[in-house]
C-alpha atoms as a PDB file:
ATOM      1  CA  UNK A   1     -14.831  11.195  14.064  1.00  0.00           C
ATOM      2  CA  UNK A   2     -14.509  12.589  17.092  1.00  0.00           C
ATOM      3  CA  UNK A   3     -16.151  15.822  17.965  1.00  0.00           C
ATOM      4  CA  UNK A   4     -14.570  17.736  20.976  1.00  0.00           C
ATOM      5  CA  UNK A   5     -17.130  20.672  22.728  1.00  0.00           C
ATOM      6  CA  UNK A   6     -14.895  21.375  25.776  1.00  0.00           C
ATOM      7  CA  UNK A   7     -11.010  21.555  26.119  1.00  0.00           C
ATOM      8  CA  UNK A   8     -11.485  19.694  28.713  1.00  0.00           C
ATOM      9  CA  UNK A   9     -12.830  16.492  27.583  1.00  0.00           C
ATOM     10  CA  UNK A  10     -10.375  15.473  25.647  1.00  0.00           C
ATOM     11  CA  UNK A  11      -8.769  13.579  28.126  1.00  0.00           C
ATOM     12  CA  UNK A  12      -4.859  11.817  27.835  1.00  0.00           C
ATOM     13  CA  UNK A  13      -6.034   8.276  27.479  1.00  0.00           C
ATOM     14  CA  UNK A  14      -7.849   9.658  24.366  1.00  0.00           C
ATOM     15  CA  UNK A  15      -5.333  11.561  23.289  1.00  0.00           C
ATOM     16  CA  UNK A  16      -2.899   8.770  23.759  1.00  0.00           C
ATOM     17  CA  UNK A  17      -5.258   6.675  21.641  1.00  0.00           C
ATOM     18  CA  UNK A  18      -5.135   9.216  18.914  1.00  0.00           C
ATOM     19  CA  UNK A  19      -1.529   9.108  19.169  1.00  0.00           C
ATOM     20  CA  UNK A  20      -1.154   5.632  19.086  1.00  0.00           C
ATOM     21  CA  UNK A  21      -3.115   5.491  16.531  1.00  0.00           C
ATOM     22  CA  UNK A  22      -1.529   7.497  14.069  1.00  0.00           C
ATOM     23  CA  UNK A  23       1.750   5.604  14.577  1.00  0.00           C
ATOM     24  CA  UNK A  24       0.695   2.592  13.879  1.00  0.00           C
ATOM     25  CA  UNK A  25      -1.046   3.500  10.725  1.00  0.00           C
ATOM     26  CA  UNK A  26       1.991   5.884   9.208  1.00  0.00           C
ATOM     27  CA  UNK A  27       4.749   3.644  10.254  1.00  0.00           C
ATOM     28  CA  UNK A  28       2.717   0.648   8.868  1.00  0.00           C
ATOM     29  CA  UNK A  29       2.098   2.535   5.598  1.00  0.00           C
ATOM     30  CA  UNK A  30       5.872   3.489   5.554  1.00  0.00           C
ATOM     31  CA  UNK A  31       7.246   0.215   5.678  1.00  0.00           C
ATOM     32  CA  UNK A  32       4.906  -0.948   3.169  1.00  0.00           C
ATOM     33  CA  UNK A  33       5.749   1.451   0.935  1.00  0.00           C
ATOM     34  CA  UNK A  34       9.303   0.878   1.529  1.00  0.00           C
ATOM     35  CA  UNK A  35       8.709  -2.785   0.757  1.00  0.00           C
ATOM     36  CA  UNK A  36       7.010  -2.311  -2.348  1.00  0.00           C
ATOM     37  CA  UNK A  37       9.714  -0.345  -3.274  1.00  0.00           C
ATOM     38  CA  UNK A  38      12.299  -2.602  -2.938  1.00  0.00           C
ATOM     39  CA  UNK A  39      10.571  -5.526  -4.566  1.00  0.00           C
ATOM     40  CA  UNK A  40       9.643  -3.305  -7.568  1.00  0.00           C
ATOM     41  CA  UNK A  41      13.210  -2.165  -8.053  1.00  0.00           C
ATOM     42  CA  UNK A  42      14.386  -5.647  -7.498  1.00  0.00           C
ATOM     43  CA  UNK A  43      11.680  -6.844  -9.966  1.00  0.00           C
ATOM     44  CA  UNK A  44      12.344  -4.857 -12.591  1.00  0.00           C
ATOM     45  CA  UNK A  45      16.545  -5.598 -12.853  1.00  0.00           C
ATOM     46  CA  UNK A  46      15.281  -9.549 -12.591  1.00  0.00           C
ATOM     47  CA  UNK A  47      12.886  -9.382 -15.061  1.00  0.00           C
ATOM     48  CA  UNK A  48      15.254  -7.573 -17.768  1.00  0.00           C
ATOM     49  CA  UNK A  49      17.265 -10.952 -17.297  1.00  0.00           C
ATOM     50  CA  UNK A  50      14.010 -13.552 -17.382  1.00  0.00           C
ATOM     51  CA  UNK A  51      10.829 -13.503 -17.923  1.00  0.00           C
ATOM     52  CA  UNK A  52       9.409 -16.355 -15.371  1.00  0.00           C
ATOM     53  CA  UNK A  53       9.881 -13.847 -12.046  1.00  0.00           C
ATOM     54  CA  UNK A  54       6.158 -12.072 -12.959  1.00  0.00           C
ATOM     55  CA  UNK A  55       3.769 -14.284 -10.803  1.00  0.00           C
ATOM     56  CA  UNK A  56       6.540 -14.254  -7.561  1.00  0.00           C
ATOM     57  CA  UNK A  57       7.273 -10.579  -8.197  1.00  0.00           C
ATOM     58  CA  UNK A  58       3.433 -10.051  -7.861  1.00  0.00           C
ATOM     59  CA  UNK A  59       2.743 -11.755  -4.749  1.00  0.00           C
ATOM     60  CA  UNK A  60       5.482 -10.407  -2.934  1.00  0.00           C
ATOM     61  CA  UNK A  61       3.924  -7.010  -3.890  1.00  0.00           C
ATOM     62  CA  UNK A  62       0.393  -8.018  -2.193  1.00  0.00           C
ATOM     63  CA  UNK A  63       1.677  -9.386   0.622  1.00  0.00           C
ATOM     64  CA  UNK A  64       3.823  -5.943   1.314  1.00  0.00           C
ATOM     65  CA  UNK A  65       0.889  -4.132   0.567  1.00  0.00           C
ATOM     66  CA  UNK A  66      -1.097  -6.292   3.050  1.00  0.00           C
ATOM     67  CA  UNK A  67       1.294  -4.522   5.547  1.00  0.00           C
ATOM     68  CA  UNK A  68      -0.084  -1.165   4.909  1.00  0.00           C
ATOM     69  CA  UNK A  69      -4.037  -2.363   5.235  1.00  0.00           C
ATOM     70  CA  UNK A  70      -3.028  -4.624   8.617  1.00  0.00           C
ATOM     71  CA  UNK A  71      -1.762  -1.310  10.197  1.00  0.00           C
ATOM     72  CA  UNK A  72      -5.050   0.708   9.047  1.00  0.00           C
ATOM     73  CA  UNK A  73      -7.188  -1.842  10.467  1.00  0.00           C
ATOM     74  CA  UNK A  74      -5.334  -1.472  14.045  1.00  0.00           C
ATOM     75  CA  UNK A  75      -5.290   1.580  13.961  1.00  0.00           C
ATOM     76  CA  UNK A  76      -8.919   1.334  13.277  1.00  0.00           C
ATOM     77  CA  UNK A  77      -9.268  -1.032  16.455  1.00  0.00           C
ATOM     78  CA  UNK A  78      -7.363   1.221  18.712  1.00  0.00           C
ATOM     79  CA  UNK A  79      -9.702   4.228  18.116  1.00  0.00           C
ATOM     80  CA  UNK A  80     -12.346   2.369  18.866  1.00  0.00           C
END
């Protein structure tokens, strides 16, 4: 995205961006993923006892997900 022709261009409130940037999108996507993992382990032990946790154990899993995508989207704001 960015292209860099001198060393010296690349200046610390860019790289700081870049930084920041990176965080927010791999810690987002890490706690999403951690959620989704829980709920799915959860999800499965519930639904060997009943069968009406489906719909709930879905939307809990797009809503975690939704973590991941908020994050890229920041991070997308904070390049920019």
């Amino acid at each position: 995205m960015f292209i860099i022709v001198n060393k010296d261009e690349y200046s610390m409130y860019l790289g700081f961006s870049h930084l920041s940037s990176g965080l927010c999108c791999g810690l987002s996507s890490l706690a999403a993923g951690i959620a989704i993992g829980i709920i799915g382990d959860s999800g499965v032990r519930a639904l060997a006892q009943t069968d009406r946790i489906f719909i709930g154990m879905m939307l809990m899993l797009i809503f975690a997900e939704a973590i991941g995508l908020f994050g890229f989207i920041v991070s997308l704001m904070l390049l920019g």
